[in-house]
N, C-alpha and C. Protein backbone atom coordinates (compact mmCIF):
# COMPACT_ATOMS: atom_id res chain seq x y z
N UNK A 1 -49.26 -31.46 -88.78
CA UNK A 1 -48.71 -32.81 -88.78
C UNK A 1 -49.67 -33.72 -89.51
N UNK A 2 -49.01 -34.47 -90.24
CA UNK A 2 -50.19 -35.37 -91.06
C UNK A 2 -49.45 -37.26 -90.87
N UNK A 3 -48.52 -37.01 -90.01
CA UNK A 3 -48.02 -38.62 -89.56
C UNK A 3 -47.60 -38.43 -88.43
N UNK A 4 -47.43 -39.34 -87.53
CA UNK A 4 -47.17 -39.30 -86.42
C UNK A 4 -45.70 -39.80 -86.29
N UNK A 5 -45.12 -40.20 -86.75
CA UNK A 5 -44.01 -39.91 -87.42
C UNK A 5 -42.40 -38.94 -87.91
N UNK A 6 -43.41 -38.00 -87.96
CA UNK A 6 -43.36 -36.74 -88.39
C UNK A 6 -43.35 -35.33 -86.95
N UNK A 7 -43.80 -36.01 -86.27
CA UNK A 7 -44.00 -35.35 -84.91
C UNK A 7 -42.78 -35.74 -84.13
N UNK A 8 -41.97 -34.09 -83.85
CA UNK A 8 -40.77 -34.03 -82.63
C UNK A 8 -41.35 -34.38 -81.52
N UNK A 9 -40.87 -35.29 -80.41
CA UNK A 9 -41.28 -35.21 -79.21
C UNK A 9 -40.73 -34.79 -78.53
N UNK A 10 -41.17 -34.27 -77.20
CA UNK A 10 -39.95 -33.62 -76.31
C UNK A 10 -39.67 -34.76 -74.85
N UNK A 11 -38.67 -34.67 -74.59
CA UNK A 11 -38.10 -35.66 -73.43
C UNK A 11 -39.07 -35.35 -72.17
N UNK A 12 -39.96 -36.24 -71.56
CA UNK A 12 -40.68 -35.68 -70.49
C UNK A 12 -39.64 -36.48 -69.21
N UNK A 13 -38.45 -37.01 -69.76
CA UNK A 13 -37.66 -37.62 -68.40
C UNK A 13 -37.85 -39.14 -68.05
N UNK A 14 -37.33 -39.41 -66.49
CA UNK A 14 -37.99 -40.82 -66.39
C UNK A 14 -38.56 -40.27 -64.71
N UNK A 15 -39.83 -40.97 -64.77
CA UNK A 15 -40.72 -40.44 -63.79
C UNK A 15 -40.47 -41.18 -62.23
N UNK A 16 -40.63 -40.67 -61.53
CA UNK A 16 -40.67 -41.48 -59.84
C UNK A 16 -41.17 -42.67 -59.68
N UNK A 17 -41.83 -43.18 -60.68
CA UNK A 17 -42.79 -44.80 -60.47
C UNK A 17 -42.14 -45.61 -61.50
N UNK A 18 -40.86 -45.46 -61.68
CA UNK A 18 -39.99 -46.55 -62.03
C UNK A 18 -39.80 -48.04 -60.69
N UNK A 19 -40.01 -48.93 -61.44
CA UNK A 19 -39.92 -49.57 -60.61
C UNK A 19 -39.14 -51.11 -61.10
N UNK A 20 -38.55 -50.84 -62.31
CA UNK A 20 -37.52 -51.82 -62.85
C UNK A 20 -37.04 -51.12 -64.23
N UNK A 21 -35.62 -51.29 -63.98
CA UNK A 21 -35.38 -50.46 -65.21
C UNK A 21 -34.99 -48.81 -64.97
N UNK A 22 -35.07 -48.22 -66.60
CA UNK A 22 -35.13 -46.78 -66.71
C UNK A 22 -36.04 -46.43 -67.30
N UNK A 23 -37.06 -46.27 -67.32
CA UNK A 23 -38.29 -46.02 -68.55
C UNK A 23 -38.22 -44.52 -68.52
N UNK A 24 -38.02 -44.00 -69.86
CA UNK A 24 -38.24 -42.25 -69.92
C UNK A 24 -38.83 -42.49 -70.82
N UNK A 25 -39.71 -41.45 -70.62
CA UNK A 25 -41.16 -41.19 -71.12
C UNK A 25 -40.51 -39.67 -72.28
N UNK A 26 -41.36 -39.98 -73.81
CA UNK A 26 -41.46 -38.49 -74.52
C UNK A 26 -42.80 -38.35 -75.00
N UNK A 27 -43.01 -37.38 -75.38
CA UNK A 27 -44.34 -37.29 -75.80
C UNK A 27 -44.55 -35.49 -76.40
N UNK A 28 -45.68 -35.29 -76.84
CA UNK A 28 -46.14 -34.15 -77.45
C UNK A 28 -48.19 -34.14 -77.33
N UNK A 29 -48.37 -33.10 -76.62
CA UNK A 29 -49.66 -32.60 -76.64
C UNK A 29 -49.90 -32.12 -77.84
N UNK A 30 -50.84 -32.52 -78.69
CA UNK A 30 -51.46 -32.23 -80.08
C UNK A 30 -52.48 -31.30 -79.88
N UNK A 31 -53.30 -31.41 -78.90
CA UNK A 31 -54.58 -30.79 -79.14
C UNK A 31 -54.82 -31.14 -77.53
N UNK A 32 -55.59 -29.65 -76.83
CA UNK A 32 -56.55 -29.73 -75.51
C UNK A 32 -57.20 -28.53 -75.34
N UNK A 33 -57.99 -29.25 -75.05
CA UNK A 33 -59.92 -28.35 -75.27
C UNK A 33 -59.35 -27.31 -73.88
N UNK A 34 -59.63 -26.16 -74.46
CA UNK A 34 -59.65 -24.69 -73.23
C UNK A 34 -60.44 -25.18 -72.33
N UNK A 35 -60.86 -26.08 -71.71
CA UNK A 35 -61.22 -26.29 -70.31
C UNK A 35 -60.85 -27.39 -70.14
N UNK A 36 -60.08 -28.09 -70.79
CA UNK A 36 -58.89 -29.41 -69.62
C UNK A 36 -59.61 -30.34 -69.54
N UNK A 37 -61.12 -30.31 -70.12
CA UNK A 37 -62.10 -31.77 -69.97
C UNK A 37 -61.17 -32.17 -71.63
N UNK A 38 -60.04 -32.71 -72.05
CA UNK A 38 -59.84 -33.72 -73.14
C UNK A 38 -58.68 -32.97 -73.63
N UNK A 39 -58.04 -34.37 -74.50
CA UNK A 39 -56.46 -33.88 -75.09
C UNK A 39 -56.45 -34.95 -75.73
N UNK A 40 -55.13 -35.05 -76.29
CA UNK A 40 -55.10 -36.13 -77.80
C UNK A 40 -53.30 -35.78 -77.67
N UNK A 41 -52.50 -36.62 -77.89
CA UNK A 41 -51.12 -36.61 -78.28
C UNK A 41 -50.51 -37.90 -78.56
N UNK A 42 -49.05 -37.83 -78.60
CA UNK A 42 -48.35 -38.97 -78.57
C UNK A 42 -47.68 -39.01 -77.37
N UNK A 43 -47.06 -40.36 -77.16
CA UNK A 43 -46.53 -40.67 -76.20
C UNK A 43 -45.26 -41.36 -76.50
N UNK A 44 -44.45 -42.08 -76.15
CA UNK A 44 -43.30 -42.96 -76.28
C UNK A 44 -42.84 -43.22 -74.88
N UNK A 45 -42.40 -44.91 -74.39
CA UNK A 45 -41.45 -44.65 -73.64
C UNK A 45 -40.50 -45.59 -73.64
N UNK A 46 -38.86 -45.72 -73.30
CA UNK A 46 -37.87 -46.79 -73.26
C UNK A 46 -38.62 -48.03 -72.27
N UNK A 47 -37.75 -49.21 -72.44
CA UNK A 47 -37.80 -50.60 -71.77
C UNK A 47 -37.80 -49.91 -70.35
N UNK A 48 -38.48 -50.94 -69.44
CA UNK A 48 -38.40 -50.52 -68.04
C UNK A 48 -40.13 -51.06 -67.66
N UNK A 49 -40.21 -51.23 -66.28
CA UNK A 49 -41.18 -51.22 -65.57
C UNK A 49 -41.65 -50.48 -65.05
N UNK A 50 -42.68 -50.02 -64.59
CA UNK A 50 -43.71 -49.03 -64.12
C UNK A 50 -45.12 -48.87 -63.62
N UNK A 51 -45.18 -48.34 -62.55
CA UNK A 51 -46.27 -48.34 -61.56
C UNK A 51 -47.21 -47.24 -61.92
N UNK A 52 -48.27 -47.41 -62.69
CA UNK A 52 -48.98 -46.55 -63.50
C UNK A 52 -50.44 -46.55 -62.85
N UNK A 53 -50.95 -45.33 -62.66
CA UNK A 53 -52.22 -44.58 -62.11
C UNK A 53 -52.74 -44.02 -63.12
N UNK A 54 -54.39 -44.28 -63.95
CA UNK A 54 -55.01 -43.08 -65.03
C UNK A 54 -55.59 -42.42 -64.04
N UNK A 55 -55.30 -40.94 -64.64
CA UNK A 55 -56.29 -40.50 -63.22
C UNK A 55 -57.78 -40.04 -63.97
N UNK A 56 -57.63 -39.96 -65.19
CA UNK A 56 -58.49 -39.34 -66.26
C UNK A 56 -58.84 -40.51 -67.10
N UNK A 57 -60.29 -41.11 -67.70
CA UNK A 57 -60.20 -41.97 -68.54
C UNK A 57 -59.30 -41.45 -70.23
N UNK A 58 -58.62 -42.92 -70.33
CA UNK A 58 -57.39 -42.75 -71.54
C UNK A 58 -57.77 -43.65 -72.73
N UNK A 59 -57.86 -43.11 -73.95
CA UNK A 59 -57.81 -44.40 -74.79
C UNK A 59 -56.66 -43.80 -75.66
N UNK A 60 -55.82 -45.03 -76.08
CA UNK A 60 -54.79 -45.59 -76.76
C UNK A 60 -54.73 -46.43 -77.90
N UNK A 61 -54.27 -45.66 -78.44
CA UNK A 61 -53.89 -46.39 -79.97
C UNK A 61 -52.02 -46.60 -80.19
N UNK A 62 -51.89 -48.37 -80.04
CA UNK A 62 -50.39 -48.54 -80.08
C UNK A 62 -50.16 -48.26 -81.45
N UNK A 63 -48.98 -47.49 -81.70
CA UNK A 63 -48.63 -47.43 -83.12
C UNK A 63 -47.64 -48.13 -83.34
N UNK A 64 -46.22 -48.65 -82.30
CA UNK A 64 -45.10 -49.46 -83.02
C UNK A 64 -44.84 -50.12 -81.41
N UNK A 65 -43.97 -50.80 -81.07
CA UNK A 65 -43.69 -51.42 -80.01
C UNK A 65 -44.82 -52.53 -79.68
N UNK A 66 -44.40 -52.97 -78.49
CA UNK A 66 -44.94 -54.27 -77.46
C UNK A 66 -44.44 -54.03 -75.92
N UNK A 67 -45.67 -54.55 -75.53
CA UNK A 67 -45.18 -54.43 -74.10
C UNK A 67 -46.93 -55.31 -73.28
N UNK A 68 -46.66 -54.93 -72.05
CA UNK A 68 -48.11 -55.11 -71.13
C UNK A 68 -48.50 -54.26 -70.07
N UNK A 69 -49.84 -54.12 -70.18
CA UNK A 69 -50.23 -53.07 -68.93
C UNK A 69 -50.55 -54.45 -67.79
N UNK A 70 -50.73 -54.53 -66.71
CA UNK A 70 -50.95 -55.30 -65.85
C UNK A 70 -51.67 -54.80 -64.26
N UNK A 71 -53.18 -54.94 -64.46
CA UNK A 71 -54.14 -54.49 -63.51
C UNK A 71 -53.31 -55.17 -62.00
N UNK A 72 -53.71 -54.26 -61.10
CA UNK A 72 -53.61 -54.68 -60.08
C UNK A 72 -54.25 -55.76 -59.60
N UNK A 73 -55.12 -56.38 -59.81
CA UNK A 73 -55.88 -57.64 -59.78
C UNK A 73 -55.14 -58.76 -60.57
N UNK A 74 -54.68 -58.61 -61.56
CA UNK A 74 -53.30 -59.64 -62.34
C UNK A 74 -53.88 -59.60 -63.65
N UNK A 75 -54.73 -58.97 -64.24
CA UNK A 75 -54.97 -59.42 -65.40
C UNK A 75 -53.97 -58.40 -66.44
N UNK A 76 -54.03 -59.32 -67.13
CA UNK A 76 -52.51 -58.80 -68.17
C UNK A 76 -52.98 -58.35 -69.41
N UNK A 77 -52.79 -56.78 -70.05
CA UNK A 77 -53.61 -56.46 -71.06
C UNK A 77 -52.18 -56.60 -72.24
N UNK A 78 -51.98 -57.56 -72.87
CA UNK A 78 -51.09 -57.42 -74.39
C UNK A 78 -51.06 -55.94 -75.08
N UNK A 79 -50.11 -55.37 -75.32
CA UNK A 79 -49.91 -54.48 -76.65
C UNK A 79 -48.86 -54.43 -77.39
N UNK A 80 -49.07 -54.14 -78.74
CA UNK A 80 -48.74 -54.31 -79.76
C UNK A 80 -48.87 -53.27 -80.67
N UNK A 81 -48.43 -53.02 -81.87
CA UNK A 81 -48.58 -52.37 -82.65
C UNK A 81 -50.36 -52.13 -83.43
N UNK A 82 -50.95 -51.29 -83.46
CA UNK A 82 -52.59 -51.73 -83.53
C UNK A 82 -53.69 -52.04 -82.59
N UNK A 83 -52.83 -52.13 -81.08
CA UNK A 83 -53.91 -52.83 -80.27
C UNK A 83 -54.36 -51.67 -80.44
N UNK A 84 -55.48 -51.44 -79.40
CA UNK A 84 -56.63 -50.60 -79.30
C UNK A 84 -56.87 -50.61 -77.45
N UNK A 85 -56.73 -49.79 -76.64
CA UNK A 85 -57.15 -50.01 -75.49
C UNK A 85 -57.70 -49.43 -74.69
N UNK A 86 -59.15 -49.00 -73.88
CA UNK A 86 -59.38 -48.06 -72.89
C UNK A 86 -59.28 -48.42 -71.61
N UNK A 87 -58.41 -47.40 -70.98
CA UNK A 87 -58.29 -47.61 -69.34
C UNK A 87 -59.28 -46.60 -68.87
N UNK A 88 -60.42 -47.20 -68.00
CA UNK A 88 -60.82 -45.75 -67.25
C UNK A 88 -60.08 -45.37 -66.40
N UNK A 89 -60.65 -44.11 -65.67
CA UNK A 89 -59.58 -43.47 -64.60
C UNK A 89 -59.94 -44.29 -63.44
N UNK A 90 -59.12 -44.27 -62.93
CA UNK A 90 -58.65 -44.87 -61.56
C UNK A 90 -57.98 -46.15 -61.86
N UNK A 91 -57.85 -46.48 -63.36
CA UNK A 91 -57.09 -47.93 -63.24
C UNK A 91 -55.98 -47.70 -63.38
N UNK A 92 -54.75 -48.72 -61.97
CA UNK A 92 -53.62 -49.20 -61.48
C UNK A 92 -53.10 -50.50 -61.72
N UNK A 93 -51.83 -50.56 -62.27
CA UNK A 93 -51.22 -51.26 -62.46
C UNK A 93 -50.12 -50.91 -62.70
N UNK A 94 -49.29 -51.46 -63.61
CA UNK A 94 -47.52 -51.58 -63.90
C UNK A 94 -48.04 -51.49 -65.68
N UNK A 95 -46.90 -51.03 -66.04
CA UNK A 95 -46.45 -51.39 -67.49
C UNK A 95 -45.13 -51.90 -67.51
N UNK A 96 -45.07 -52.63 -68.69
CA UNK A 96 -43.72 -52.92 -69.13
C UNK A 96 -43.65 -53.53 -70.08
């Protein structure tokens, strides 16, 4: 694969921590290290709200869309096409 773009995703569904909306999630694993310490893929998901747990630290690169992650404490992280964002693990909040 040389665009991301270019990459089939497969339907991973819409998950139990819907919590406005329908949000289904697709995505594709690119790459993970034979011992499960790291991975790299894409993601996608429809409009909808969601009650989101990292359990693993995540960094993210938005490639098209908008939306917000929103800490359980209230602070509201913007994304966009380009943002740039790291959640460590254990951070809770919602997306949408």
């Amino acid at each position: 694969w040389r665009s991301a773009s270019t990459v089939e995703l497969d339907g991973w569904g819409a998950g139990a921590n819907s919590i406005a909306g329908s949000p289904r999630a697709s995505g594709k694993v690119l790459f993970q290290h034979a011992d499960g310490s790291s991975e790299c893929g894409l993601w996608s998901c429809t409009p909808g709200t969601r009650h989101i747990t990292f359990a693993v630290d995540e960094f993210c690169h938005f490639l098209s869309g908008r939306g917000s992650y929103i800490h359980e404490n209230g602070e509201a992280i913007p994304v966009a096409a380009g943002t740039l964002v790291f959640f460590p693990a254990g951070w809770t909040g919602t997306s949408e």
